[in-house]
PDB file of N, CA and C in Angstrom:
ATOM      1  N   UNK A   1     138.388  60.825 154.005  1.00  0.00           N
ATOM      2  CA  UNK A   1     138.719  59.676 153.209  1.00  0.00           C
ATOM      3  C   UNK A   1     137.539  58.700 153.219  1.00  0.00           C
ATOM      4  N   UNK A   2     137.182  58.131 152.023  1.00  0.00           N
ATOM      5  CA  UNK A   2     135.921  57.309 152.038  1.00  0.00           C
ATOM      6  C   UNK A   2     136.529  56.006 151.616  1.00  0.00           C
ATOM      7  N   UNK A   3     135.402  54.703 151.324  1.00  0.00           N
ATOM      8  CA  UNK A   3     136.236  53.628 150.922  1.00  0.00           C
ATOM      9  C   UNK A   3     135.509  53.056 150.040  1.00  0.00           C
ATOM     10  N   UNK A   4     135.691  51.784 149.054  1.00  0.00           N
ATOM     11  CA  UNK A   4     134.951  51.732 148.126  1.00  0.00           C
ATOM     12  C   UNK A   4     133.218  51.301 148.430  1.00  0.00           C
ATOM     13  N   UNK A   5     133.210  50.477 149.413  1.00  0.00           N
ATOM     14  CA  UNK A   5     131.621  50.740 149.531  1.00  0.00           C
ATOM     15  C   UNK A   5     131.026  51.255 150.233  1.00  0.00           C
ATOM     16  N   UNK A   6     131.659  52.574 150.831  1.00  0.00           N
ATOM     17  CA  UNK A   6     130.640  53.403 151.104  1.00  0.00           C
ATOM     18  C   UNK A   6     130.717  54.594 149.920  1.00  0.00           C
ATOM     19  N   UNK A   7     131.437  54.854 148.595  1.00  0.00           N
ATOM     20  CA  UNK A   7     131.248  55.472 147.378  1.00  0.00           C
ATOM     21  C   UNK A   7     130.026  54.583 146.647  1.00  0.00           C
ATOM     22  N   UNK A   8     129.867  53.140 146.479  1.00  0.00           N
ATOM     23  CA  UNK A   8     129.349  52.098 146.135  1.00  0.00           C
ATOM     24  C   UNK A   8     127.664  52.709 146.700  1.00  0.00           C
ATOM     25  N   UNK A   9     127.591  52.904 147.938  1.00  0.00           N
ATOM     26  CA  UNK A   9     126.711  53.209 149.094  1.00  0.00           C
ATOM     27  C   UNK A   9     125.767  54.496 148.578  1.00  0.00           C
ATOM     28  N   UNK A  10     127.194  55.301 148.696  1.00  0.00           N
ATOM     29  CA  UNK A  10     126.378  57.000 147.915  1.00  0.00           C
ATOM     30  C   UNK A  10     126.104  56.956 146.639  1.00  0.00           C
ATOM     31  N   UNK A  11     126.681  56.093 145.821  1.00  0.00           N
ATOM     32  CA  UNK A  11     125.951  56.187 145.183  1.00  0.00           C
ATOM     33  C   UNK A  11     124.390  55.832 144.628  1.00  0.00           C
ATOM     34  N   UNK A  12     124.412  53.981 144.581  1.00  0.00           N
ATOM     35  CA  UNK A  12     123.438  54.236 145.248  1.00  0.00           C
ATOM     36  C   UNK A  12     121.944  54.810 145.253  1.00  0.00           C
ATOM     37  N   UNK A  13     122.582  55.443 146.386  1.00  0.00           N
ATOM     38  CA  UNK A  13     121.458  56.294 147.180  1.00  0.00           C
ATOM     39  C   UNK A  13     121.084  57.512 146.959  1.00  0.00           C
ATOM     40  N   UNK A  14     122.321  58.390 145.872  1.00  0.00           N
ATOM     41  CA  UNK A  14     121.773  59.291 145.347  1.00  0.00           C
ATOM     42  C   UNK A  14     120.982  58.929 143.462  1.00  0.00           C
ATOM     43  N   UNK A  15     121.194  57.945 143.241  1.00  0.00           N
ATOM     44  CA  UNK A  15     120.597  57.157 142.395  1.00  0.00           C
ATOM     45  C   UNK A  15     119.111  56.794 142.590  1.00  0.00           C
ATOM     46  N   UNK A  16     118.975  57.055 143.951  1.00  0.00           N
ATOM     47  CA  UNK A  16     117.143  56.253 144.736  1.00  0.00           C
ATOM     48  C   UNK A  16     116.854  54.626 144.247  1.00  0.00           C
ATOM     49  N   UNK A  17     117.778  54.140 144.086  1.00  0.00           N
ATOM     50  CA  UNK A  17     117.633  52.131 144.473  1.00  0.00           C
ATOM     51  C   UNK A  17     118.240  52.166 145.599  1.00  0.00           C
ATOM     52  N   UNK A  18     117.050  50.414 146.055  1.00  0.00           N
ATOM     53  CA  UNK A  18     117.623  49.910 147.140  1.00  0.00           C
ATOM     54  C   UNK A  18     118.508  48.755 146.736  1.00  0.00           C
ATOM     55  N   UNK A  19     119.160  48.336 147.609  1.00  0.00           N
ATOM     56  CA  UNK A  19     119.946  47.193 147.536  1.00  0.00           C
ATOM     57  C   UNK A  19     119.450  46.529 146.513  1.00  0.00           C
ATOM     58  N   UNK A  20     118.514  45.703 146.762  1.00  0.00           N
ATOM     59  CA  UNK A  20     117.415  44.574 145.952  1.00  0.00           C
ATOM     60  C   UNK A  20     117.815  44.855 144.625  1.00  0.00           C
ATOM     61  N   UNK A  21     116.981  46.173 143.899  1.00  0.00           N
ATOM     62  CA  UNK A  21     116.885  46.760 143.172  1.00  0.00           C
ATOM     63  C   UNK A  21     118.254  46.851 142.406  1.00  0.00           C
ATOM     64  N   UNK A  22     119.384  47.390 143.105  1.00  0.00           N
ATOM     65  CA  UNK A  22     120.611  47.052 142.444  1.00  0.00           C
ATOM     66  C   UNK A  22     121.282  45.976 142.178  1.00  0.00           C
ATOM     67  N   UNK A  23     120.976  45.314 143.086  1.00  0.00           N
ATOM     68  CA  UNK A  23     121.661  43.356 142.837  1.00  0.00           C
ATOM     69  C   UNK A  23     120.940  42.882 142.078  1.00  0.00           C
ATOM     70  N   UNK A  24     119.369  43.344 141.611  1.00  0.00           N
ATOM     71  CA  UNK A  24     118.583  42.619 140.162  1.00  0.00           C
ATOM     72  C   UNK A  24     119.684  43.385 139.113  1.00  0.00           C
ATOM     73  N   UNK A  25     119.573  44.557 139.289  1.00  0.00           N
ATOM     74  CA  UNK A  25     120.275  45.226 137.734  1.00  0.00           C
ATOM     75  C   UNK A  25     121.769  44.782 137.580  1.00  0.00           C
ATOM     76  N   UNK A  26     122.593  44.441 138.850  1.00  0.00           N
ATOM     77  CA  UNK A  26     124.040  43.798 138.838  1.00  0.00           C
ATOM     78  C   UNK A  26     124.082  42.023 138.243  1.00  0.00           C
ATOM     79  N   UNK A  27     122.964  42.092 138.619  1.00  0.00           N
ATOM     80  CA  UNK A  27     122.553  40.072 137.989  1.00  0.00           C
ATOM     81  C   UNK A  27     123.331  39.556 139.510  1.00  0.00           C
ATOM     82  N   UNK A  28     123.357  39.719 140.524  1.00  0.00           N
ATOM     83  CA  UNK A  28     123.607  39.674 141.883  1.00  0.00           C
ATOM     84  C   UNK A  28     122.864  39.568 143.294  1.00  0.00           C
ATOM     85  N   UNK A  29     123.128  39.300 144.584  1.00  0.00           N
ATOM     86  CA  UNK A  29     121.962  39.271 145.302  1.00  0.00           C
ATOM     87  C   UNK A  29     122.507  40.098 145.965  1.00  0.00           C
ATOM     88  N   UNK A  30     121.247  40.261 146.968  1.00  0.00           N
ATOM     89  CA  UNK A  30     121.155  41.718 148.053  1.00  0.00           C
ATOM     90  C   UNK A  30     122.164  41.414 148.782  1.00  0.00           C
ATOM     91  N   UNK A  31     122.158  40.199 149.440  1.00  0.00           N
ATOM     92  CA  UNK A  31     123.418  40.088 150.709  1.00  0.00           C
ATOM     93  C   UNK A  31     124.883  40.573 149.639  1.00  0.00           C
ATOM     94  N   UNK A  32     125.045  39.931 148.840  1.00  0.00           N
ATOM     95  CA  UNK A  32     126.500  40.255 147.984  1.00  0.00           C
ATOM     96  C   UNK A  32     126.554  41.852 147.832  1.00  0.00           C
ATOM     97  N   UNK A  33     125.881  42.942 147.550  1.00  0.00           N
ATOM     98  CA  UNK A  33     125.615  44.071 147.384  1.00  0.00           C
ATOM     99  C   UNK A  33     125.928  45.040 148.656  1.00  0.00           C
ATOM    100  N   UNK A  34     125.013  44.029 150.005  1.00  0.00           N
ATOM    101  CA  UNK A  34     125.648  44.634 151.488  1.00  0.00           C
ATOM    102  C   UNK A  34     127.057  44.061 151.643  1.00  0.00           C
ATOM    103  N   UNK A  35     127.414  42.918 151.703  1.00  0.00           N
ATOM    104  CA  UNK A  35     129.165  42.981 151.388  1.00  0.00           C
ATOM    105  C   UNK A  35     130.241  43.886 150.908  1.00  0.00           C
ATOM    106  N   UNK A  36     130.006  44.370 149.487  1.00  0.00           N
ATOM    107  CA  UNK A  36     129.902  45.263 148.977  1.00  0.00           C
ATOM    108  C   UNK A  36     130.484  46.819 149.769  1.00  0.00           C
ATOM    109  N   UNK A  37     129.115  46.871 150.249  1.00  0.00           N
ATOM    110  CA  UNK A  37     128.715  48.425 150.747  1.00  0.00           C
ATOM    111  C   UNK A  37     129.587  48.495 152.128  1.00  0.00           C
ATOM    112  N   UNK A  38     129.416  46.980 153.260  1.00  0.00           N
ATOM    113  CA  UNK A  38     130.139  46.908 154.338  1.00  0.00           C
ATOM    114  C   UNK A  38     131.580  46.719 154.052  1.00  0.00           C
ATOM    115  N   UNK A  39     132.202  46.350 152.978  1.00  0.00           N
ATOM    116  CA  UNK A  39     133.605  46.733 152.459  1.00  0.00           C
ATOM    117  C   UNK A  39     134.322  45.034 152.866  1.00  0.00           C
ATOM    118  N   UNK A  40     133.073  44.036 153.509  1.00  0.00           N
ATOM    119  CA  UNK A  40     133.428  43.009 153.468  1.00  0.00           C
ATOM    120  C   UNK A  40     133.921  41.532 152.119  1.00  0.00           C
ATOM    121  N   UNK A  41     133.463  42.549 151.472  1.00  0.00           N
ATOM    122  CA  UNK A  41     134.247  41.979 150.062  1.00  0.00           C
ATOM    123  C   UNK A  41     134.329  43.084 149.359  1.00  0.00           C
ATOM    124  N   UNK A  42     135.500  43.130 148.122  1.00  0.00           N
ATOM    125  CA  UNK A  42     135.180  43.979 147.191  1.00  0.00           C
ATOM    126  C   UNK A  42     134.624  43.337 145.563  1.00  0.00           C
ATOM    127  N   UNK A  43     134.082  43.913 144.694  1.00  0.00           N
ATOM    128  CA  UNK A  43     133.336  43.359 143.483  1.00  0.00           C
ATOM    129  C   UNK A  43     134.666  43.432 142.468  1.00  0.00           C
ATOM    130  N   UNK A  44     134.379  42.171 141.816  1.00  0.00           N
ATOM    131  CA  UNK A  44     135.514  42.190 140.632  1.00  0.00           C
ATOM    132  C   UNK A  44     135.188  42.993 139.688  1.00  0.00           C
ATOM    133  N   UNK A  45     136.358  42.872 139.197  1.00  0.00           N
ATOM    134  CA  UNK A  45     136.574  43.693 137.416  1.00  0.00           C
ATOM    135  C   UNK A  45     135.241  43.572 137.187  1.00  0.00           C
ATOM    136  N   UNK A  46     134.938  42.279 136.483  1.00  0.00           N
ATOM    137  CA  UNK A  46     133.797  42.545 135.692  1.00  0.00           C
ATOM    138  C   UNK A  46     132.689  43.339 136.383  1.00  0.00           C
ATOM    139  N   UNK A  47     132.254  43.488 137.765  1.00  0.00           N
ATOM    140  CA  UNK A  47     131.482  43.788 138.112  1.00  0.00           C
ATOM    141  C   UNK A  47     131.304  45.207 138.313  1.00  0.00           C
ATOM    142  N   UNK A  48     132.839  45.734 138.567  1.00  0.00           N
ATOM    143  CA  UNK A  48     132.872  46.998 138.952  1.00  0.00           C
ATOM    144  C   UNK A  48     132.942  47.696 137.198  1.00  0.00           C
ATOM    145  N   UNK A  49     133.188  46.901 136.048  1.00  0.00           N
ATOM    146  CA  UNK A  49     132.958  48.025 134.790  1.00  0.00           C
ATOM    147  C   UNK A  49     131.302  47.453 134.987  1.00  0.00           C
ATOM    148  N   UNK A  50     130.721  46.282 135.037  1.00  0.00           N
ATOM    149  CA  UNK A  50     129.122  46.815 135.226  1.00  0.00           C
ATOM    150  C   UNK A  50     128.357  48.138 135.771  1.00  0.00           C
ATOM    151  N   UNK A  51     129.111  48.177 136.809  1.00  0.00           N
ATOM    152  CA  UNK A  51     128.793  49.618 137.918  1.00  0.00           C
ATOM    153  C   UNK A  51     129.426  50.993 137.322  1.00  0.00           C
ATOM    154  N   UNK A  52     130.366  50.775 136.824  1.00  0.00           N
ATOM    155  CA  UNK A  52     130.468  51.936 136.042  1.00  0.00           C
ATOM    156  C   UNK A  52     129.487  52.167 134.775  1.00  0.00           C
ATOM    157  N   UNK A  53     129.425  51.538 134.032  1.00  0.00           N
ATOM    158  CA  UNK A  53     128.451  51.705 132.929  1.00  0.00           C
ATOM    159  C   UNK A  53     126.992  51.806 133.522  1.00  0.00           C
ATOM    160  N   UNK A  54     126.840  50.699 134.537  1.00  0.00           N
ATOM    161  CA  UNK A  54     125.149  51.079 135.307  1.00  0.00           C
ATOM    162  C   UNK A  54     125.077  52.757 135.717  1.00  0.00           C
ATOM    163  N   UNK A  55     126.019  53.271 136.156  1.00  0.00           N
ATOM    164  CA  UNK A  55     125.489  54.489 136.708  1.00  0.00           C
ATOM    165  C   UNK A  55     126.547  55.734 135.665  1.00  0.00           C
ATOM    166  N   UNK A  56     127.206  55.069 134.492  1.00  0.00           N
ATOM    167  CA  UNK A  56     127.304  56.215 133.639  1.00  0.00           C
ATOM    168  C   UNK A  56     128.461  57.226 134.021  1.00  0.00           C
ATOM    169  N   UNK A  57     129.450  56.688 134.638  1.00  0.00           N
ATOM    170  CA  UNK A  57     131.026  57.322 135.601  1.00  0.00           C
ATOM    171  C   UNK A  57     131.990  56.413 135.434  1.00  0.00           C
ATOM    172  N   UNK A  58     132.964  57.428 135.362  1.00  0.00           N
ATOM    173  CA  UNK A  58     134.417  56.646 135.520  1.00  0.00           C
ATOM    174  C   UNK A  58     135.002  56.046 136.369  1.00  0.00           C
ATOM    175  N   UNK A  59     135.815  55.290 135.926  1.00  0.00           N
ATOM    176  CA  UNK A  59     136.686  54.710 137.268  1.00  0.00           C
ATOM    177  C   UNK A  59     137.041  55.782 138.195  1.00  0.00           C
ATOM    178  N   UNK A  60     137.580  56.447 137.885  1.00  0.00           N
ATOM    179  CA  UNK A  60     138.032  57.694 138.888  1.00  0.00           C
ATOM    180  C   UNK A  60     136.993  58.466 139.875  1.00  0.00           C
ATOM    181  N   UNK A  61     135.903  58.585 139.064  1.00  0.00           N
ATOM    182  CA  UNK A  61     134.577  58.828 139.883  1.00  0.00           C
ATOM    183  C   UNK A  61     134.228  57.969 140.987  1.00  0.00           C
ATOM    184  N   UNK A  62     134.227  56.992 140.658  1.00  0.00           N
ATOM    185  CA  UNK A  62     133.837  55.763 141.586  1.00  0.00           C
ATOM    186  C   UNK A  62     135.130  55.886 142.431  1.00  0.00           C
ATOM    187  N   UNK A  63     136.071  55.625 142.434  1.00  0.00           N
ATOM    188  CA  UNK A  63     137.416  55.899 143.452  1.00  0.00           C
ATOM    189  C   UNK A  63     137.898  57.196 144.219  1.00  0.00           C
ATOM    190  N   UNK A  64     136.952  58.588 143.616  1.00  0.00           N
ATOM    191  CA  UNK A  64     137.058  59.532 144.658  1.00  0.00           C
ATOM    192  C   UNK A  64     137.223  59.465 145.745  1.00  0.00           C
ATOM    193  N   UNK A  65     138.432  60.458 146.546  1.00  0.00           N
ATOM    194  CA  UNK A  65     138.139  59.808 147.920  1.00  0.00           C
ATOM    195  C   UNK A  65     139.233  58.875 148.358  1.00  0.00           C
ATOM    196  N   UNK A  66     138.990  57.915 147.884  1.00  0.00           N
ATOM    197  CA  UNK A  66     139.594  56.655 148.031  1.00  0.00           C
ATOM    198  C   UNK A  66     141.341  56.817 148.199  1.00  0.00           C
ATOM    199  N   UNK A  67     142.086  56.413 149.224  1.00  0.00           N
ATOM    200  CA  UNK A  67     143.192  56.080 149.320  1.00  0.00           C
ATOM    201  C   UNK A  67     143.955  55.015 149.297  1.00  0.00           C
ATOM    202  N   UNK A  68     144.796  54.576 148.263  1.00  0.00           N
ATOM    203  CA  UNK A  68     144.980  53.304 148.215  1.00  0.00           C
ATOM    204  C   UNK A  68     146.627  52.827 148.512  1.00  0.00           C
ATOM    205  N   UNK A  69     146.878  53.752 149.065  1.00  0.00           N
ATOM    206  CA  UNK A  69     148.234  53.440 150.143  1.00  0.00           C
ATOM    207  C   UNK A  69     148.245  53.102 151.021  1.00  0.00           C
TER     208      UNK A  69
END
C-alpha cells in the first residue's frame, strides 16, 4: 500500500525533476512540494488536476495503490 506522496514522490523521480524543478512548473515552492511528498499536507483540487495534466495521467494513476478506507 503506498500513499499519496510517496506516488507524488515516484513520480517525480521517474520523471528526472527535482523538487525545485517541480514547484517552478506547479507555480509552488520546494518546501510545499516536500510536504507534499512527506504526506504532511495534501495538494488541493486545483493542484492535483495541475499534476495530472503536468505528467499526462489520470486520477486513478496517481491514486494507485492508495487505500482510502
Amino acid at each position: 500500500m503506498s500513499s499519496l506522496g510517496e506516488n507524488l514522490k515516484y513520480l517525480r523521480k521517474i520523471n528526472k525533476i527535482s523538487q525545485k524543478e517541480f514547484a517552478l512548473k506547479m507555480n509552488t515552492t520546494q518546501q510545499r512540494v516536500s510536504e507534499w511528498e512527506c504526506n504532511k499536507v495534501e495538494p488541493s483540487l486545483y493542484n492535483i488536476v495541475k499534476i495530472l495534466h503536468l505528467y499526462n495521467i489520470t486520477f486513478e494513476e496517481l491514486m494507485e495503490g492508495i487505500d482510502i478506507n
